[in-house]
Protein backbone atom coordinates (compact mmCIF):
# COMPACT_ATOMS: atom_id res chain seq x y z
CA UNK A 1 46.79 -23.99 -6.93
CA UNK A 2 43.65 -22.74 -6.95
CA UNK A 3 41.67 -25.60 -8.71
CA UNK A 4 41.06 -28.43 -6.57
CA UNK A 5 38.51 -31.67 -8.28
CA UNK A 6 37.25 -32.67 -5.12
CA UNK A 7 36.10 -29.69 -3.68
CA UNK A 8 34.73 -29.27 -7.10
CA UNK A 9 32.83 -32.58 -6.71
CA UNK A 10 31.84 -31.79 -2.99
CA UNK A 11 30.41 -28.57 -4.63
CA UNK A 12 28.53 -29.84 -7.30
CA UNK A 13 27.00 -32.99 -5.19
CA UNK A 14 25.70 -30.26 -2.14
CA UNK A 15 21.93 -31.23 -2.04
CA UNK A 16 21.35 -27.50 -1.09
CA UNK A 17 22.06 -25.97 -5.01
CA UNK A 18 19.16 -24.76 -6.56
CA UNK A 19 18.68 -25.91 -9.74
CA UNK A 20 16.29 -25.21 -12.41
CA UNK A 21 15.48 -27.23 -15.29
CA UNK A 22 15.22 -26.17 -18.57
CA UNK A 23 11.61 -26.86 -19.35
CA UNK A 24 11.06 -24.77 -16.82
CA UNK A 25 13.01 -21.94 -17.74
CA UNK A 26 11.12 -21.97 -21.12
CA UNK A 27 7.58 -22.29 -19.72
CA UNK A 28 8.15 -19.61 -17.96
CA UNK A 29 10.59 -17.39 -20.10
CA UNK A 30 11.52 -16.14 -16.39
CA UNK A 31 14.98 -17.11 -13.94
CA UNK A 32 12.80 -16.52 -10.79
CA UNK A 33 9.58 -17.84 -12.01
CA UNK A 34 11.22 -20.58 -13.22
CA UNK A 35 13.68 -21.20 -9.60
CA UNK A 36 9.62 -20.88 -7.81
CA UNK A 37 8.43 -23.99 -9.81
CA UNK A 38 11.66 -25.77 -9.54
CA UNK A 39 11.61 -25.73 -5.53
CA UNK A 40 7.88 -26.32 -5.19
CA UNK A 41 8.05 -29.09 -6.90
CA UNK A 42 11.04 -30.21 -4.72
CA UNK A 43 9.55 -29.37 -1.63
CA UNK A 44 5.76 -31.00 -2.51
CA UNK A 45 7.72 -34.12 -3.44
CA UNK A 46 9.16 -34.57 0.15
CA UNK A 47 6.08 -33.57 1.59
CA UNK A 48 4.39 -36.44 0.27
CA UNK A 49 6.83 -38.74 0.69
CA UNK A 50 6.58 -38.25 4.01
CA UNK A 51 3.08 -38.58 4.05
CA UNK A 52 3.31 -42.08 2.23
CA UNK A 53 6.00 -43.04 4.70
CA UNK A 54 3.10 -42.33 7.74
CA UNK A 55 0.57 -44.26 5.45
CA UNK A 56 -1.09 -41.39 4.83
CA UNK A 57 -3.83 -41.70 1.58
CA UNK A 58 -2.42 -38.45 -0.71
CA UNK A 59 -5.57 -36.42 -1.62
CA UNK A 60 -5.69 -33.15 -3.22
CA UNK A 61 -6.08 -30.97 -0.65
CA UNK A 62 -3.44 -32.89 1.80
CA UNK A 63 -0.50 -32.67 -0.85
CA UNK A 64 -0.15 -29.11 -0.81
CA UNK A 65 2.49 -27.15 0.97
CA UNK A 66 2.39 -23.85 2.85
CA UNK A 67 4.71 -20.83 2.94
CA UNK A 68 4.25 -17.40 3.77
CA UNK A 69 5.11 -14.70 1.27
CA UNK A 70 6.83 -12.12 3.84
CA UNK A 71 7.71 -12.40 7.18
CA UNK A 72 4.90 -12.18 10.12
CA UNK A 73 3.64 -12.78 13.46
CA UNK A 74 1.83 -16.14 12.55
CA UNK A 75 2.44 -18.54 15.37
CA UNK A 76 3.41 -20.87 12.37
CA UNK A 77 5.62 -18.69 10.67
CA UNK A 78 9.45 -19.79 11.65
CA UNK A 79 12.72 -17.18 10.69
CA UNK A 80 13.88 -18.17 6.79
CA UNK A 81 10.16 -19.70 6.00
CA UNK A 82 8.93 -17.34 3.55
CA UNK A 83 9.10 -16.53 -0.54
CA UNK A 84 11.19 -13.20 0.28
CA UNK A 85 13.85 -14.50 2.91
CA UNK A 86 14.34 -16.97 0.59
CA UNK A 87 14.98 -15.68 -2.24
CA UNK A 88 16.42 -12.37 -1.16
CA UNK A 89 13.93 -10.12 -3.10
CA UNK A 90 11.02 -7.91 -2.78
CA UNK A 91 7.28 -8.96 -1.53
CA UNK A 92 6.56 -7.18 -4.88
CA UNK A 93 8.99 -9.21 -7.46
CA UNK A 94 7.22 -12.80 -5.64
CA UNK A 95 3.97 -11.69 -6.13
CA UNK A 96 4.28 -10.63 -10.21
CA UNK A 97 6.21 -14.63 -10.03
CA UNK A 98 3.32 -16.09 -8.50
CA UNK A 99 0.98 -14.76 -10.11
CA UNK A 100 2.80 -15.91 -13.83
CA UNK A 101 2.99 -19.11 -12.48
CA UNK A 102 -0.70 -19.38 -11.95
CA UNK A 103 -1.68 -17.69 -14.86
CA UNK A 104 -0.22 -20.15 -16.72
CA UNK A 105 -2.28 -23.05 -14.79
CA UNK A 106 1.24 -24.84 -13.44
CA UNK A 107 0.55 -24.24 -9.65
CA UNK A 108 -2.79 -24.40 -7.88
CA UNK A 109 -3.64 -22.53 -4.87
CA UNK A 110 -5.81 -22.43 -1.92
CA UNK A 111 -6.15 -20.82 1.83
CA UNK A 112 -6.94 -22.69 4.99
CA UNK A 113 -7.25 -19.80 7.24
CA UNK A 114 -4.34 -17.30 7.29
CA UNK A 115 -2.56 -19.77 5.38
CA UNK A 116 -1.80 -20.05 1.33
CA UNK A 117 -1.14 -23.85 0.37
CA UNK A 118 0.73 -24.37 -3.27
CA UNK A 119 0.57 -27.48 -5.40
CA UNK A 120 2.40 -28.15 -8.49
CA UNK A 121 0.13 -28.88 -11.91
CA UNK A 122 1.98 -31.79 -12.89
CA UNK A 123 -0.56 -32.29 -15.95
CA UNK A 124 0.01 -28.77 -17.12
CA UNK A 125 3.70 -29.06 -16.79
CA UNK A 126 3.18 -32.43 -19.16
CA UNK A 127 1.24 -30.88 -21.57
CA UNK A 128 3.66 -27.70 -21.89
CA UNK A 129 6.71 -30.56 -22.25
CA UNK A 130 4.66 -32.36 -25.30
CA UNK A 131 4.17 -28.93 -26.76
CA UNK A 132 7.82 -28.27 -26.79
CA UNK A 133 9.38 -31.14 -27.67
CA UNK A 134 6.65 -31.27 -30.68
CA UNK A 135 7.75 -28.07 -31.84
CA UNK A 136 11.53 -28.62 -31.09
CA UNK A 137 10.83 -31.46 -34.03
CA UNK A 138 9.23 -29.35 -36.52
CA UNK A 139 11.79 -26.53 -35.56
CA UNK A 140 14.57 -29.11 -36.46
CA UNK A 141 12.80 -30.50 -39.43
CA UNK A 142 12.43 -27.12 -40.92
CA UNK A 143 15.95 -25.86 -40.27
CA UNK A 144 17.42 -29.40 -41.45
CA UNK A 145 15.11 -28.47 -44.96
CA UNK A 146 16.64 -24.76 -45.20
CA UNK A 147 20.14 -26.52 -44.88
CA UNK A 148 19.33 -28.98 -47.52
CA UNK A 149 18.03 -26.55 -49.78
CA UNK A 150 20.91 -23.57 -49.43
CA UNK A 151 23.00 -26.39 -50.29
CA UNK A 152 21.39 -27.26 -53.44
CA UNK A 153 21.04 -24.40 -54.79
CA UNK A 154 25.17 -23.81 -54.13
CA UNK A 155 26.10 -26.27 -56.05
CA UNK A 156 23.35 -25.45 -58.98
CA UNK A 157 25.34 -22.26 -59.14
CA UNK A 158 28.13 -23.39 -58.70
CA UNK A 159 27.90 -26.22 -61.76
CA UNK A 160 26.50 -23.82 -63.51
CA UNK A 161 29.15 -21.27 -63.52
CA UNK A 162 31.84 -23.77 -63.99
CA UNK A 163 30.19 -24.93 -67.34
CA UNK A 164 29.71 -21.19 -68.72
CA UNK A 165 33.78 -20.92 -67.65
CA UNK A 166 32.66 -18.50 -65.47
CA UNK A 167 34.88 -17.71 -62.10
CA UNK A 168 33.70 -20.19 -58.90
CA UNK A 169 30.28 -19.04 -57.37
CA UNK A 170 30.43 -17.95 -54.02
CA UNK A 171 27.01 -18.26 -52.58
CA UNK A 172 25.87 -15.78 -49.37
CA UNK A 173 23.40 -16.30 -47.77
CA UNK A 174 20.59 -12.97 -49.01
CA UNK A 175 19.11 -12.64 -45.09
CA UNK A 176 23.27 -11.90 -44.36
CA UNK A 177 23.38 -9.58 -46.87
CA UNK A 178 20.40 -7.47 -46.20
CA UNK A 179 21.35 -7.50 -43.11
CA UNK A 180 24.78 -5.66 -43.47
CA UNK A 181 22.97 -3.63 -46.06
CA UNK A 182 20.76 -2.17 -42.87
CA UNK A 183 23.86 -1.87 -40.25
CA UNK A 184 25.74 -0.31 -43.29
CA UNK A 185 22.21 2.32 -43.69
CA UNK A 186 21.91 3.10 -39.70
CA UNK A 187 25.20 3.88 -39.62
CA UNK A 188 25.22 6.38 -42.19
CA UNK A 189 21.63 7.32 -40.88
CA UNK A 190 23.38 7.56 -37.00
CA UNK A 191 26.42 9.61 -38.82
CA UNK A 192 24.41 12.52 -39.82
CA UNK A 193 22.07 12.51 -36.81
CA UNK A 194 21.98 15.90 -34.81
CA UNK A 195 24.74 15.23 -31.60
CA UNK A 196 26.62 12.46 -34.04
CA UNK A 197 24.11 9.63 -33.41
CA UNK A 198 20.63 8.74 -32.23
CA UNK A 199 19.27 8.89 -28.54
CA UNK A 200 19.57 5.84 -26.96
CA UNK A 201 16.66 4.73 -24.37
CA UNK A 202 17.80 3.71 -21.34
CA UNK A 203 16.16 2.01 -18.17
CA UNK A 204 15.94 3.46 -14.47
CA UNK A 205 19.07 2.70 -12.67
CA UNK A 206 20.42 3.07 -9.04
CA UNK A 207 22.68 5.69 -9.86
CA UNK A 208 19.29 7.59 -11.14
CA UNK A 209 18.14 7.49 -7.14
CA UNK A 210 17.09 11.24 -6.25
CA UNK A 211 18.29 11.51 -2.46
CA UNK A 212 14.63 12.14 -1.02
CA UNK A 213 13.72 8.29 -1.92
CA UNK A 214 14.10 5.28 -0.48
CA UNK A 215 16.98 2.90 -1.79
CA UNK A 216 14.89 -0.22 -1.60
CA UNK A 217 11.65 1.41 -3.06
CA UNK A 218 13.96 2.76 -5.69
CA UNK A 219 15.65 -0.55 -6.60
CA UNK A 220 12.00 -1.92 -6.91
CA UNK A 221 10.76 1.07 -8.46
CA UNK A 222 14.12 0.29 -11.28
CA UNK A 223 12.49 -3.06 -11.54
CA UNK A 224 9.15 -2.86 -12.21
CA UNK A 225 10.06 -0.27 -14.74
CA UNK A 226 12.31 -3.05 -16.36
CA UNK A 227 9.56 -5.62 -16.35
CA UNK A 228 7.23 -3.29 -17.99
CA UNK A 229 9.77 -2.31 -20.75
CA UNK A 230 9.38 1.03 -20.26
CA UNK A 231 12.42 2.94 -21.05
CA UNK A 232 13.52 6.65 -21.19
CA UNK A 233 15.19 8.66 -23.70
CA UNK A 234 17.67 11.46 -21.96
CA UNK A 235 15.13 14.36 -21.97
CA UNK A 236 12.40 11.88 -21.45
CA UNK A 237 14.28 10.68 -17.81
CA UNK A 238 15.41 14.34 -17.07
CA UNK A 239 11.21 15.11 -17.47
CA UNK A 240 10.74 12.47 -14.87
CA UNK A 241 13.60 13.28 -11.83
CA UNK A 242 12.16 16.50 -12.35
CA UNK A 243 8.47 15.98 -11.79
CA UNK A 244 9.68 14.27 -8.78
CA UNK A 245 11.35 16.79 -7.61
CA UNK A 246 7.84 19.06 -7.47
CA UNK A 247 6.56 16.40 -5.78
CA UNK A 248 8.75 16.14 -3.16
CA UNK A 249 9.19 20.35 -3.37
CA UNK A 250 5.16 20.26 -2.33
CA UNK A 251 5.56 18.24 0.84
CA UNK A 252 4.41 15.01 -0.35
CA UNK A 253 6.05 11.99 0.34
CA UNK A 254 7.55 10.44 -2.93
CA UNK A 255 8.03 7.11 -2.00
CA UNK A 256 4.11 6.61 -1.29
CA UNK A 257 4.10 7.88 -4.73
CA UNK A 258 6.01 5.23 -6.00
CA UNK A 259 4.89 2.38 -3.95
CA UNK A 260 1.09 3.69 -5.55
CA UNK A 261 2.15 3.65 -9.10
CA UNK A 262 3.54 -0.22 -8.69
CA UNK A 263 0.29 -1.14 -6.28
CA UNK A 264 -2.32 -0.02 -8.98
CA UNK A 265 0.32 -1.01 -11.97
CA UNK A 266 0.07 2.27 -13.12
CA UNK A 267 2.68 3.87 -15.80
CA UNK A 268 2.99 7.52 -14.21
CA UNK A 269 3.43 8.57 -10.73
CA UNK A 270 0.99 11.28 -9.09
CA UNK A 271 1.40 13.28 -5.93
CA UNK A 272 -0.22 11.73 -3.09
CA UNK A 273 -3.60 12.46 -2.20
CA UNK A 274 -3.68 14.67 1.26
CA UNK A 275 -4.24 12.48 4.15
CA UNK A 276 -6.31 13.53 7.15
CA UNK A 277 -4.25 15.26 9.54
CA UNK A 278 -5.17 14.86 12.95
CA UNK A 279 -2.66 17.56 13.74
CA UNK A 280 -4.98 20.22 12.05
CA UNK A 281 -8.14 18.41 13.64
CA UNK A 282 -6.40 18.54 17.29
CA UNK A 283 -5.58 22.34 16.86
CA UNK A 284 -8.86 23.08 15.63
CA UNK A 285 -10.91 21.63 18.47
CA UNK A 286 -8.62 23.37 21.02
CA UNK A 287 -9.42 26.25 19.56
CA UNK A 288 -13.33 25.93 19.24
CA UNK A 289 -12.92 24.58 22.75
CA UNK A 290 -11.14 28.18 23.50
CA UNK A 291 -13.64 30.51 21.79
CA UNK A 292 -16.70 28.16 23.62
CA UNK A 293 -14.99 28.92 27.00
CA UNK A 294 -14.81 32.76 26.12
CA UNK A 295 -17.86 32.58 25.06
CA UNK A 296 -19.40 30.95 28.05
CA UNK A 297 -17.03 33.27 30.54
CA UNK A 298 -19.09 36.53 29.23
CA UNK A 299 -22.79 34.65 29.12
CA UNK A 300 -22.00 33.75 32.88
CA UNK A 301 -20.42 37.54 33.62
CA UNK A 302 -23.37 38.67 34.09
CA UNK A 303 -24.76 35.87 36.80
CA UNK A 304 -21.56 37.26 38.47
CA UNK A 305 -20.14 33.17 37.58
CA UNK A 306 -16.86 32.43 36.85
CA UNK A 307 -15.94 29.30 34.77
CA UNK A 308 -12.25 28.75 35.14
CA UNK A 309 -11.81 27.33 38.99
CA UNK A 310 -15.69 28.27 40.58
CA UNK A 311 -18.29 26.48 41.19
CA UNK A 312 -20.48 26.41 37.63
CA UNK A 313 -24.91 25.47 37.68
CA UNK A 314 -24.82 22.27 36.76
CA UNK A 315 -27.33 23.13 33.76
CA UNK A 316 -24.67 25.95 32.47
CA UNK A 317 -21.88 23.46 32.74
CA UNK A 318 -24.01 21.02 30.42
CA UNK A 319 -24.73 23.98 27.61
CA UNK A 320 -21.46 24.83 27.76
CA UNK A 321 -20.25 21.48 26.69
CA UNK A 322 -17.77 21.31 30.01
């Protein structure tokens, strides 16, 4: 059997699930956002229980908690302690959840040195639960009066057809019928449409992945698309492999490209700018060194002075640059 209740119950009862609560979840209107604020708050409350514990007076700065956003070589920094080893996603993903988090006023933040402390808004978080459950009432209220009137007016018809001697009054509901009337018209409309229906947009996937890219930068390239809603239609997304395609056909390197577009939150991706290369520099001072020694070879010809392994005047080494 595959089913066994107690390892169900040892399950359920392991203090290491993450859980999220559902205020939470709709302050947020984001899974990861939403998981951030639900272990902060989790990991802020033993932090000051410990500092109680030491009779330590909890002030505003003291009650914060650090942790690092990626991986480094701070002497603090322990293996696992950080936003993206924990949550097994992109430096870029935490920092658009962070930053929604404090746009929204319901963490605080502030650096002491190298390192970022976080501490929950509990005030914000109560003022976005009496806002809810305020409109959860009037929500209910309103759907309990639609309810109470569609049923009134069935029964109005339907007294009113029995009286006439009319057959029984079957009341539907006009939003469902307008509603089938408009599935029933895009049908039709997706019937006589060029290629037997419309084009559907679609959003970057993996399988989209030209070879020349990176997988990660792709699958956070898919992403970002995906949180900007931007979406391709078939000749739209063949348009866009192919311009990267140039790109890569020139020499540049398209996974800057992409990393740029997501850094400035741009919607397009551009070719690189050209870089200094030190290779060219290099070459080009060997050869102005080369032409200055030629150069220098026929001045000191005629003083009968050869440069390359003799004895040089000090004063023509130092104008030749030697």
């Amino acid at each position: 059997m595959d089913f066994n209740a107690q390892d169900l119950m040892e399950i359920v009862n392991n203090n290491e699930m993450l859980v999220i609560p559902q205020l939470y979840f709709d302050i947020t209107e984001d899974l990861l956002s939403a998981l951030i604020l639900s272990n902060l708050a989790m990991w802020q409350k033993a932090h000051i229980q410990k500092l109680l514990s030491n009779g330590t007076e909890i002030t505003e700065k003291n009650c914060g908690i650090y942790k690092f956003i990626e991986p480094c070589g701070d002497y603090l920094y322990r293996e696992g302690d950080s936003f993206v080893e924990t949550y097994k996603t992109s430096k870029h993903i935490i920092s658009k959840a962070l930053s929604l988090l404090k746009d929204k006023g319901l963490i605080k933040t502030y650096k002491n040195g190298n390192l970022i402390f976080y501490s929950v808004n509990t005030s914000k978080i109560k003022e976005f639960s009496a806002d809810f459950a305020k409109k959860s009432l009037t929500s209910q209220s309103k759907k309990n009066d639609l309810a109470s009137e569609k049923n009134n007016f069935a029964k109005s018809k339907f007294l009113t057809s029995q009286s006439e001697n009319f057959d029984a009054y079957t009341y539907t509901d006009k939003k469902t019928e307008n509603q089938a009337e408009k599935t029933q018209k895009k049908s039709e409309a997706d019937a006589t449409h060029l290629g037997g229906g419309k084009s559907k947009k679609v959003f970057l996937s993996v399988a989209d992945k030209p070879s020349f890219v990176s997988s990660d930068i792709w699958q956070d390239f898919c992403q970002y698309k995906k949180e900007r809603k931007e979406s391709y239609a078939q000749t739209g997304l063949k348009a866009f492999l192919s311009k990267l395609e140039k790109i890569n056909a020139k020499g540049a390197n398209v996974n800057e490209a992409l990393l740029e577009t997501m850094a400035n939150d741009w919607r397009g991706v551009f070719e690189p700018k050209q870089s200094f290369n030190t290779k060219s520099k290099a070459e080009g001072v060997k050869k102005s060194r080369q032409v200055l020694r030629e150069w220098a070879a026929k001045k000191m010809a005629a003083e009968n002075e050869i440069i390359d392994g003799e004895v040089i005047d000090d004063n023509a080494r130092i104008q030749c640059g030697f």
